[in-house]
PDB file of N, CA and C in Angstrom:
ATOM      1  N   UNK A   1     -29.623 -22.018  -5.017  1.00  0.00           N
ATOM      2  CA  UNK A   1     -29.617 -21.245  -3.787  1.00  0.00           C
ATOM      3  C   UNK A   1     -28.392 -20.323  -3.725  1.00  0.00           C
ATOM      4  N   UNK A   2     -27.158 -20.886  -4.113  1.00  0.00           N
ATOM      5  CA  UNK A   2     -25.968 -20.033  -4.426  1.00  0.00           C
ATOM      6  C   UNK A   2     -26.055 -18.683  -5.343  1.00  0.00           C
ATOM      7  N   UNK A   3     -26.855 -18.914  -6.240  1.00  0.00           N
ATOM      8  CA  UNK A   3     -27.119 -18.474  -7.354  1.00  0.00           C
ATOM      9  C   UNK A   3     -28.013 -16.916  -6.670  1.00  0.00           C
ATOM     10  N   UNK A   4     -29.147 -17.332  -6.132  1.00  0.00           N
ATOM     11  CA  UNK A   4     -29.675 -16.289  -5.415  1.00  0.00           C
ATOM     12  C   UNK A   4     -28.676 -15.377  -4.427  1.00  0.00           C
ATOM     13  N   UNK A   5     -27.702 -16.311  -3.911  1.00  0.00           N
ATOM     14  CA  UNK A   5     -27.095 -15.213  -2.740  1.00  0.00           C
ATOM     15  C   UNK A   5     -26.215 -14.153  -3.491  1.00  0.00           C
ATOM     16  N   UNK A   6     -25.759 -14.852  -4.166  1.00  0.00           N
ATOM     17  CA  UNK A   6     -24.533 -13.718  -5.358  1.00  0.00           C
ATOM     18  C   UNK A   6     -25.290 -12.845  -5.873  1.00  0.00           C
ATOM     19  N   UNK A   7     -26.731 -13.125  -6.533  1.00  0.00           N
ATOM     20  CA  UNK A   7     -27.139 -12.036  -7.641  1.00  0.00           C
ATOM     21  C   UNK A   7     -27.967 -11.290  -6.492  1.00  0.00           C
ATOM     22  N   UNK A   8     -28.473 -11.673  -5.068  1.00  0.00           N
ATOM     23  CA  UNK A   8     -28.702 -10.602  -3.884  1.00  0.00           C
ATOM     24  C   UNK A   8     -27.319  -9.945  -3.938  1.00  0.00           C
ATOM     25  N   UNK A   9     -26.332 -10.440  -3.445  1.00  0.00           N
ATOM     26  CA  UNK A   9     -25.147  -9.533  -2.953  1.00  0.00           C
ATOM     27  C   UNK A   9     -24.340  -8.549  -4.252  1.00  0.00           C
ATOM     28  N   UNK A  10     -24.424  -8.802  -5.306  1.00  0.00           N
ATOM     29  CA  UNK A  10     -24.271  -8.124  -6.151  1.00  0.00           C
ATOM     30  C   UNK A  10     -25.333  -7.052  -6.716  1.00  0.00           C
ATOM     31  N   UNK A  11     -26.351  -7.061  -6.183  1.00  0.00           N
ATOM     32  CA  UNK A  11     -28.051  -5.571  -6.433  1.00  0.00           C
ATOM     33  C   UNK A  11     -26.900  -4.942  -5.228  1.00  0.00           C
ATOM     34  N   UNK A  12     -27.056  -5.491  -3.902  1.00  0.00           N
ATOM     35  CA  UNK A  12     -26.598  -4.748  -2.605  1.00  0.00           C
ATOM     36  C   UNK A  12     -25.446  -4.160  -3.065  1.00  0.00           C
ATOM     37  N   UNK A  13     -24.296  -4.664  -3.450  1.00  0.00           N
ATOM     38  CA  UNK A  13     -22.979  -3.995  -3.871  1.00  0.00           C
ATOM     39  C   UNK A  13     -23.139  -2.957  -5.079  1.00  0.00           C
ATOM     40  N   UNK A  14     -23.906  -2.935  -5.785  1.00  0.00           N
ATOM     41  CA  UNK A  14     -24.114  -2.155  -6.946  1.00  0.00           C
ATOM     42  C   UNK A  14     -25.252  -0.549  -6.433  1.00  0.00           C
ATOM     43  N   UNK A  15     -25.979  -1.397  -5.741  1.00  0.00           N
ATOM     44  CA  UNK A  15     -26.764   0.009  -4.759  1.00  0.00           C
ATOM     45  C   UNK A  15     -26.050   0.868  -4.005  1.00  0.00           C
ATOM     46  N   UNK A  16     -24.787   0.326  -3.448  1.00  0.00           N
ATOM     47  CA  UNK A  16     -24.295   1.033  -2.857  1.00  0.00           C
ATOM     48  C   UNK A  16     -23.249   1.669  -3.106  1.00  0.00           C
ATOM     49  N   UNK A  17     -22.506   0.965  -4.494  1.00  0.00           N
ATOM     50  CA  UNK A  17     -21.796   1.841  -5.093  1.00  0.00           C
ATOM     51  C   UNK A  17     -22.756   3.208  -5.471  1.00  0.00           C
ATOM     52  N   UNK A  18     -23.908   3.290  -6.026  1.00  0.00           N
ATOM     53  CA  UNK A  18     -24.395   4.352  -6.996  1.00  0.00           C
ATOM     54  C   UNK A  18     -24.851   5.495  -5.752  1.00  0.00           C
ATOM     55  N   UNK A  19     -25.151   4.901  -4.688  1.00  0.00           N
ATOM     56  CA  UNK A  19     -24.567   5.957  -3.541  1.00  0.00           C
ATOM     57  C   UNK A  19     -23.872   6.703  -3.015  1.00  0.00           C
ATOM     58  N   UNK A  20     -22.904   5.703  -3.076  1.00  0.00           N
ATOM     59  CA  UNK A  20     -21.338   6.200  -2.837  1.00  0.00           C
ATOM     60  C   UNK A  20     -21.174   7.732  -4.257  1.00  0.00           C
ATOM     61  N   UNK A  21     -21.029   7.076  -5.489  1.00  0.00           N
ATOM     62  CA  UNK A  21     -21.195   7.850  -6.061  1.00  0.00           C
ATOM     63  C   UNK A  21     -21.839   9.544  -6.030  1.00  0.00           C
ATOM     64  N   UNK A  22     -23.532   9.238  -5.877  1.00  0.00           N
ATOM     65  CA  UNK A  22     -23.710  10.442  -5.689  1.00  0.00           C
ATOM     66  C   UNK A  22     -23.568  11.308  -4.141  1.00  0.00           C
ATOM     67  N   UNK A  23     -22.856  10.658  -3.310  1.00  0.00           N
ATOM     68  CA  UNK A  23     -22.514  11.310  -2.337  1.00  0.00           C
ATOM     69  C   UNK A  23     -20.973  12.155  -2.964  1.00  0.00           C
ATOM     70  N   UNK A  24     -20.455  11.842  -3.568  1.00  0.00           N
ATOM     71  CA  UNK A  24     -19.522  12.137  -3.906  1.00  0.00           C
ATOM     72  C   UNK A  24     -19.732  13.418  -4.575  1.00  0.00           C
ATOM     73  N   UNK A  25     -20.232  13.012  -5.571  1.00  0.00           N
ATOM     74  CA  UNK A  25     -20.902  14.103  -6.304  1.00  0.00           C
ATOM     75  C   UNK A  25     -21.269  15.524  -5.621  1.00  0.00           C
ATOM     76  N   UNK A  26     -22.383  15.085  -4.613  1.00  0.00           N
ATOM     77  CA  UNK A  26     -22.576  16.182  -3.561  1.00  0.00           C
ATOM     78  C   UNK A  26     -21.546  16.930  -2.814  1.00  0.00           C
ATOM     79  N   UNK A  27     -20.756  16.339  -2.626  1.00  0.00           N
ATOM     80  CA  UNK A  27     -19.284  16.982  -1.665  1.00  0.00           C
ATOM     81  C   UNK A  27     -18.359  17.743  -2.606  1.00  0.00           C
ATOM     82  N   UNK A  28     -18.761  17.028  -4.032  1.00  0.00           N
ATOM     83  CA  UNK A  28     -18.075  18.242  -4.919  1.00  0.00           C
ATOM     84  C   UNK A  28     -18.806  19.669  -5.356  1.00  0.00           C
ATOM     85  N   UNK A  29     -19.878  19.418  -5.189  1.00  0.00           N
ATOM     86  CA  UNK A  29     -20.727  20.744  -5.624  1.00  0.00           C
ATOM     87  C   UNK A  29     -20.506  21.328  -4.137  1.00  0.00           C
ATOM     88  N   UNK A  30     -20.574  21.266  -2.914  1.00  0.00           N
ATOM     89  CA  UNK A  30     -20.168  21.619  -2.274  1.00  0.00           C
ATOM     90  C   UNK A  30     -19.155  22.385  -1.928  1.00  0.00           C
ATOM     91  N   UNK A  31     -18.281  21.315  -2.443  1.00  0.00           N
ATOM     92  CA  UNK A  31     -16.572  22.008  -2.170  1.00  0.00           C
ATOM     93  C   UNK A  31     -16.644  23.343  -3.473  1.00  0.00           C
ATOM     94  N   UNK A  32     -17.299  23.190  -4.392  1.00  0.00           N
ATOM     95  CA  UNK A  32     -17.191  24.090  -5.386  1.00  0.00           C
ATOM     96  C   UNK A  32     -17.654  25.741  -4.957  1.00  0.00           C
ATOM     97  N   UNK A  33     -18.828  25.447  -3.470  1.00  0.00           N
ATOM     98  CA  UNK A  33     -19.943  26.423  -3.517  1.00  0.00           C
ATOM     99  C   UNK A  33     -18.747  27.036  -2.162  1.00  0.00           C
ATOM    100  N   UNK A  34     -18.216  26.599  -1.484  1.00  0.00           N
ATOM    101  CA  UNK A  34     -17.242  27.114  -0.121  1.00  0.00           C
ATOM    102  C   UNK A  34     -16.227  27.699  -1.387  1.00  0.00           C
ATOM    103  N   UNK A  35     -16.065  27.503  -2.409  1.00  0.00           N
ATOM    104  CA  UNK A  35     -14.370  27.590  -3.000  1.00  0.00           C
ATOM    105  C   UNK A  35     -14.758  28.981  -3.353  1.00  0.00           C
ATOM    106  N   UNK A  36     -16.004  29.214  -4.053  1.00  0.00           N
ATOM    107  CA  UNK A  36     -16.764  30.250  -4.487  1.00  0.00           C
ATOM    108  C   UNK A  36     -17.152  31.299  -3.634  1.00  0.00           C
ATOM    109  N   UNK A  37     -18.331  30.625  -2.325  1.00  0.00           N
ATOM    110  CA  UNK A  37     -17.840  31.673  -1.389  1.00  0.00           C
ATOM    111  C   UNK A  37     -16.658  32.507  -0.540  1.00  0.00           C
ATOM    112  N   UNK A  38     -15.436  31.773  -0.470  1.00  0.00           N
ATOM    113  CA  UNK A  38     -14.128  31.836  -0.108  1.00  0.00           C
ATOM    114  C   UNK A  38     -13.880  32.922  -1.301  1.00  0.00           C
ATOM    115  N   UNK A  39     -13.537  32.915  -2.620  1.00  0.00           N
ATOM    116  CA  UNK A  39     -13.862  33.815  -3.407  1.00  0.00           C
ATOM    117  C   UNK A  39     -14.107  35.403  -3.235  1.00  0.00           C
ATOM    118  N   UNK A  40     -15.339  35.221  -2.997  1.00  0.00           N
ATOM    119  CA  UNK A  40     -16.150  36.472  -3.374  1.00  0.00           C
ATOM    120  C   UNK A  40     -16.390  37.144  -1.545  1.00  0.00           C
ATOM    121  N   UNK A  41     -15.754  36.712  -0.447  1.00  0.00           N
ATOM    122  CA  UNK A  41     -16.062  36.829   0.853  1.00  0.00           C
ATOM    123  C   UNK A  41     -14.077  36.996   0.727  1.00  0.00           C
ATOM    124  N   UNK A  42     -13.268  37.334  -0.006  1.00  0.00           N
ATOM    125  CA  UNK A  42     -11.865  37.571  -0.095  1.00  0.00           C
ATOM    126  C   UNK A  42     -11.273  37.017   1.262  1.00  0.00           C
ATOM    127  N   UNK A  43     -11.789  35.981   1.666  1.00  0.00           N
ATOM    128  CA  UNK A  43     -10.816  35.230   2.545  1.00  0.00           C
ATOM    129  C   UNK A  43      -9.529  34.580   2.509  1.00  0.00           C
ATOM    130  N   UNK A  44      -8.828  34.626   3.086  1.00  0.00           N
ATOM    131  CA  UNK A  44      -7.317  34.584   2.785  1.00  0.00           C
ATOM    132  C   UNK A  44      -7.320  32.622   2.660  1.00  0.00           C
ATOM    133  N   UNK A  45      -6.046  32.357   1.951  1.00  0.00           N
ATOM    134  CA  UNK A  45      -6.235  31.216   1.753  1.00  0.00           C
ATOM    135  C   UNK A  45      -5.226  30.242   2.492  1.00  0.00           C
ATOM    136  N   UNK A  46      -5.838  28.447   2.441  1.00  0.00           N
ATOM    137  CA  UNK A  46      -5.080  27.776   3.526  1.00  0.00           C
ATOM    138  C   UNK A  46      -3.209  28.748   3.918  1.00  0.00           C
ATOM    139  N   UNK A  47      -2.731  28.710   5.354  1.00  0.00           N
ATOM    140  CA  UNK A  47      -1.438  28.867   5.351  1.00  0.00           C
ATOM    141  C   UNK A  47      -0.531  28.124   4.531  1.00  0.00           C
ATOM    142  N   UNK A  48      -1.138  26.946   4.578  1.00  0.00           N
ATOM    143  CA  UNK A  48      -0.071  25.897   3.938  1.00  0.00           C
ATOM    144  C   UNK A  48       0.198  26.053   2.535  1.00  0.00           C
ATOM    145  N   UNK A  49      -0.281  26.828   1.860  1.00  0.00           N
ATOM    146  CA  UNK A  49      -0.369  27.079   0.341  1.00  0.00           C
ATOM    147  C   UNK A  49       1.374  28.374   0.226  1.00  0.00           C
ATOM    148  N   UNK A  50       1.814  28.531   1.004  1.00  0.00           N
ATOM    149  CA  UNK A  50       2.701  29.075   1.002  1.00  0.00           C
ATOM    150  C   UNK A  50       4.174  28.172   1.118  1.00  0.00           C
ATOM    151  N   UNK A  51       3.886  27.183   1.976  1.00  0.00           N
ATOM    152  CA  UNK A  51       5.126  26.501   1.779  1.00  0.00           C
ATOM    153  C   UNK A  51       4.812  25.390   0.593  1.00  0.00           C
ATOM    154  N   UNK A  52       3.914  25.037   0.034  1.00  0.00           N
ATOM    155  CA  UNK A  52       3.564  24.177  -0.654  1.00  0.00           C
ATOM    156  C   UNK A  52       4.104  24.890  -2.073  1.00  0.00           C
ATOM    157  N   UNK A  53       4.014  26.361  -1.833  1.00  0.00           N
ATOM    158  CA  UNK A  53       4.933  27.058  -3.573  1.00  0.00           C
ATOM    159  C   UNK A  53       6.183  26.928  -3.298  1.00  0.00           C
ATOM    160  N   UNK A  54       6.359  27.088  -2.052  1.00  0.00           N
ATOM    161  CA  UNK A  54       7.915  26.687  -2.398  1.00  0.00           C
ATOM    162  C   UNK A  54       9.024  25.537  -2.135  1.00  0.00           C
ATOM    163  N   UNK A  55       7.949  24.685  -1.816  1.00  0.00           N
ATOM    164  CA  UNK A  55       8.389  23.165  -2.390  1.00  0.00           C
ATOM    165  C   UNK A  55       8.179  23.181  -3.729  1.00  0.00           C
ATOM    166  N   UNK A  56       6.802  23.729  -4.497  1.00  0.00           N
ATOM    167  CA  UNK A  56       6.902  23.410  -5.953  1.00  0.00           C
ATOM    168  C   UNK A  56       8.035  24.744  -6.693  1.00  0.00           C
ATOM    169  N   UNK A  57       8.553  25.166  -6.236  1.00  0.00           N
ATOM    170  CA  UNK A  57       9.624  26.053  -6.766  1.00  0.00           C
ATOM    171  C   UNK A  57      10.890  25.134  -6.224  1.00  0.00           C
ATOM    172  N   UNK A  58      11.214  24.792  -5.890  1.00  0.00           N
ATOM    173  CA  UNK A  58      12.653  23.678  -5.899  1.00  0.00           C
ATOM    174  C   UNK A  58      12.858  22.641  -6.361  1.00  0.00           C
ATOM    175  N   UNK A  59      11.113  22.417  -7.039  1.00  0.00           N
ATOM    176  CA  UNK A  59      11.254  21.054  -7.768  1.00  0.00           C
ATOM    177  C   UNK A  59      10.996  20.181  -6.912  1.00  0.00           C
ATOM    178  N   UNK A  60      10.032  20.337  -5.921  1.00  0.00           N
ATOM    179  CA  UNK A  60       9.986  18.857  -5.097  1.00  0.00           C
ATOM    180  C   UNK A  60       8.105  18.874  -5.013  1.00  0.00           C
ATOM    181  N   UNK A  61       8.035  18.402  -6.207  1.00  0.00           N
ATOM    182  CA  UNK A  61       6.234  18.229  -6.453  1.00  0.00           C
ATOM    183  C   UNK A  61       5.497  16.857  -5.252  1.00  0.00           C
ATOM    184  N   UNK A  62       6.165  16.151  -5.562  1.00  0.00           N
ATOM    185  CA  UNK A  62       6.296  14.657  -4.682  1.00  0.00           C
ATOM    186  C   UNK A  62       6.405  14.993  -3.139  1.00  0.00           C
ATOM    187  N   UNK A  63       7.266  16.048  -2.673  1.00  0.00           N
ATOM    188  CA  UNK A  63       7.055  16.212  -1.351  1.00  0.00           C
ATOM    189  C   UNK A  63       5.621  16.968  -0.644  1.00  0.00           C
ATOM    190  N   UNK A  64       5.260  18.366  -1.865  1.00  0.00           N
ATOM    191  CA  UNK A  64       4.227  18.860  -2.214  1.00  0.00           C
ATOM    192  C   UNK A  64       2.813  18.235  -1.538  1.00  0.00           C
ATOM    193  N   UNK A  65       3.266  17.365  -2.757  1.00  0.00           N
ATOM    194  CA  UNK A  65       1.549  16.616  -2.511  1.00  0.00           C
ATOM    195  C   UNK A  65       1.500  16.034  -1.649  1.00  0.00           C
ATOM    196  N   UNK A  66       2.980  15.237  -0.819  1.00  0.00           N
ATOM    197  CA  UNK A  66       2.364  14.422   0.276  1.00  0.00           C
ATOM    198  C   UNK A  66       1.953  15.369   1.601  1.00  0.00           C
ATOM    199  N   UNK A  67       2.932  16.837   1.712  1.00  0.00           N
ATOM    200  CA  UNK A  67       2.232  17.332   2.494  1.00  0.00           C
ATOM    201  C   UNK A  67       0.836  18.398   2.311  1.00  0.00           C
ATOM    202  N   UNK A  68       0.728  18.442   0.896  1.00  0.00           N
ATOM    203  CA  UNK A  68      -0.888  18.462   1.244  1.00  0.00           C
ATOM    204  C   UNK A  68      -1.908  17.733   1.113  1.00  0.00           C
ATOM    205  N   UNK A  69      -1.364  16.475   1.190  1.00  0.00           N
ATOM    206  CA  UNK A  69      -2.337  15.090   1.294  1.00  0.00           C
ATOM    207  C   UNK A  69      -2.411  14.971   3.012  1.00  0.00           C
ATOM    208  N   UNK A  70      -1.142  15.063   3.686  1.00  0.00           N
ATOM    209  CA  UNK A  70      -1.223  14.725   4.870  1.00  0.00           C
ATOM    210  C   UNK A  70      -1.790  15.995   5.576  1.00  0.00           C
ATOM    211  N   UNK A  71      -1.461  17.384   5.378  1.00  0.00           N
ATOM    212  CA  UNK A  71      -2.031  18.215   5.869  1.00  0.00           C
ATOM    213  C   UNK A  71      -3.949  18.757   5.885  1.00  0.00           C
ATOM    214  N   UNK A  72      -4.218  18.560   4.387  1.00  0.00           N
ATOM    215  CA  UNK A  72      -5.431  18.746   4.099  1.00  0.00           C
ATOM    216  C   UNK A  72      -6.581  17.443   3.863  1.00  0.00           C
ATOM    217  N   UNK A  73      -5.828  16.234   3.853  1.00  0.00           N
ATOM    218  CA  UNK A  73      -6.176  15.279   4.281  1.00  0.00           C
ATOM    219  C   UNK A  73      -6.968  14.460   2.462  1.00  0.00           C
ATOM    220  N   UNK A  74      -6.652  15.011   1.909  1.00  0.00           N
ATOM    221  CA  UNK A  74      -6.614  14.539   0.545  1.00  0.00           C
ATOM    222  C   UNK A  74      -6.350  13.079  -0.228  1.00  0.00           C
ATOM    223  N   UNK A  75      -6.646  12.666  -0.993  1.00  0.00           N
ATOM    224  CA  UNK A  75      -6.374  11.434  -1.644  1.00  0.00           C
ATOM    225  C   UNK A  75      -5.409  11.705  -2.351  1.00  0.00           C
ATOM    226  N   UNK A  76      -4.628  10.543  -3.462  1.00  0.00           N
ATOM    227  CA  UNK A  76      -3.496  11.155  -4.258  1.00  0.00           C
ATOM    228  C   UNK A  76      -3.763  11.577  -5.046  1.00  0.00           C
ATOM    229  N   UNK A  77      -4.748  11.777  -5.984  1.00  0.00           N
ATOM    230  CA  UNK A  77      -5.149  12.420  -7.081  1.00  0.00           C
ATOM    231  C   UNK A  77      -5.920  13.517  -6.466  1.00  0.00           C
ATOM    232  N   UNK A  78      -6.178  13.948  -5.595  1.00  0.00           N
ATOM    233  CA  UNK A  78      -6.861  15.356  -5.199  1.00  0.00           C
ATOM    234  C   UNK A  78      -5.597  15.918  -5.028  1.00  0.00           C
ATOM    235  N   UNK A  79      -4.445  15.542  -4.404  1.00  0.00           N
ATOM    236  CA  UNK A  79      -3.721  16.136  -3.960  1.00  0.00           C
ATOM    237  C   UNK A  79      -2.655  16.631  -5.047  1.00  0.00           C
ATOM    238  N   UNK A  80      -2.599  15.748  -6.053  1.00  0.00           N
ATOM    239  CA  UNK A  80      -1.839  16.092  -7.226  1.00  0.00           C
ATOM    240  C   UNK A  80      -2.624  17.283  -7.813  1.00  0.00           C
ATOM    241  N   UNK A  81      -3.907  17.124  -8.007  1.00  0.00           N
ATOM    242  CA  UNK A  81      -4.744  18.004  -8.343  1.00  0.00           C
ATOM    243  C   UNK A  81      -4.394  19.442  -7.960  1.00  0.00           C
ATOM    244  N   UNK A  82      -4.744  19.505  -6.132  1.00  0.00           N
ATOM    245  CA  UNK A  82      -4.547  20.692  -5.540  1.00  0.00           C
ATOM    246  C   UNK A  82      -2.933  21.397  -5.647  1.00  0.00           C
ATOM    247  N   UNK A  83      -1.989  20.664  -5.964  1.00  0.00           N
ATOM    248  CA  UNK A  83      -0.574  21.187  -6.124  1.00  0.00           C
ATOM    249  C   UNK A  83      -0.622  21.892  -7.854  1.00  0.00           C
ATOM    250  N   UNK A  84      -1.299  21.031  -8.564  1.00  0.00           N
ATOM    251  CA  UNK A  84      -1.616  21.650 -10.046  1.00  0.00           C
ATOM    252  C   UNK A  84      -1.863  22.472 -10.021  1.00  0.00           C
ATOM    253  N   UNK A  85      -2.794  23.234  -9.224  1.00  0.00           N
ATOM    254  CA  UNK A  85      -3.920  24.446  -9.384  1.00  0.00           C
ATOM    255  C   UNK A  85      -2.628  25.160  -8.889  1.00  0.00           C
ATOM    256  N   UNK A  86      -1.859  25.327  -7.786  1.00  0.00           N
ATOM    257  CA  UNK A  86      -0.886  25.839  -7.312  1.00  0.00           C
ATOM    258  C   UNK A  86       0.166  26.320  -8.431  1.00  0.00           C
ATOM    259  N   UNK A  87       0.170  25.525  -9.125  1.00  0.00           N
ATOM    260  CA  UNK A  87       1.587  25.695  -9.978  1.00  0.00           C
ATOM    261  C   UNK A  87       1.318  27.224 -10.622  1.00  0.00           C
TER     262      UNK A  87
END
């Protein structure tokens, strides 16, 4: 009977990872298709991308990312990410 509840709760946990997943997925093709229209519609870009160069011009990458983690609301690897693209 144990046996059944684990290998139920483990289909359920595994279904919903592969969800999770392609939701993810979706929010990136997304974010790709706004980055693109933003692009080609020459819209000016976040304000914050201005003080964020010049934190990464003094050498303070670490302060960088936390304020565009906290500002743009980012994870730490998006946010390392988004300071990369910056550099």
């Amino acid at each position: 009977m144990e046996y059944i509840l684990i290998i139920i709760s483990l289909l359920i946990i595994m279904n919903l990872w592969a969800k999770v997943s392609k939701l993810e997925g979706r929010i990136k093709g997304m974010q790709y298709t706004i980055n693109q229209l933003t692009q080609q519609l020459g819209l000016p870009e976040h304000p914050i991308n201005d003080e964020l160069r010049q934190l990464i011009k003094e050498g303070e990458d670490v302060k960088a990312i936390k304020k565009a983690r906290e500002t743009l609301g980012l994870s730490l690897l998006e946010g390392k990410e988004y300071i990369d693209k910056l550099k």
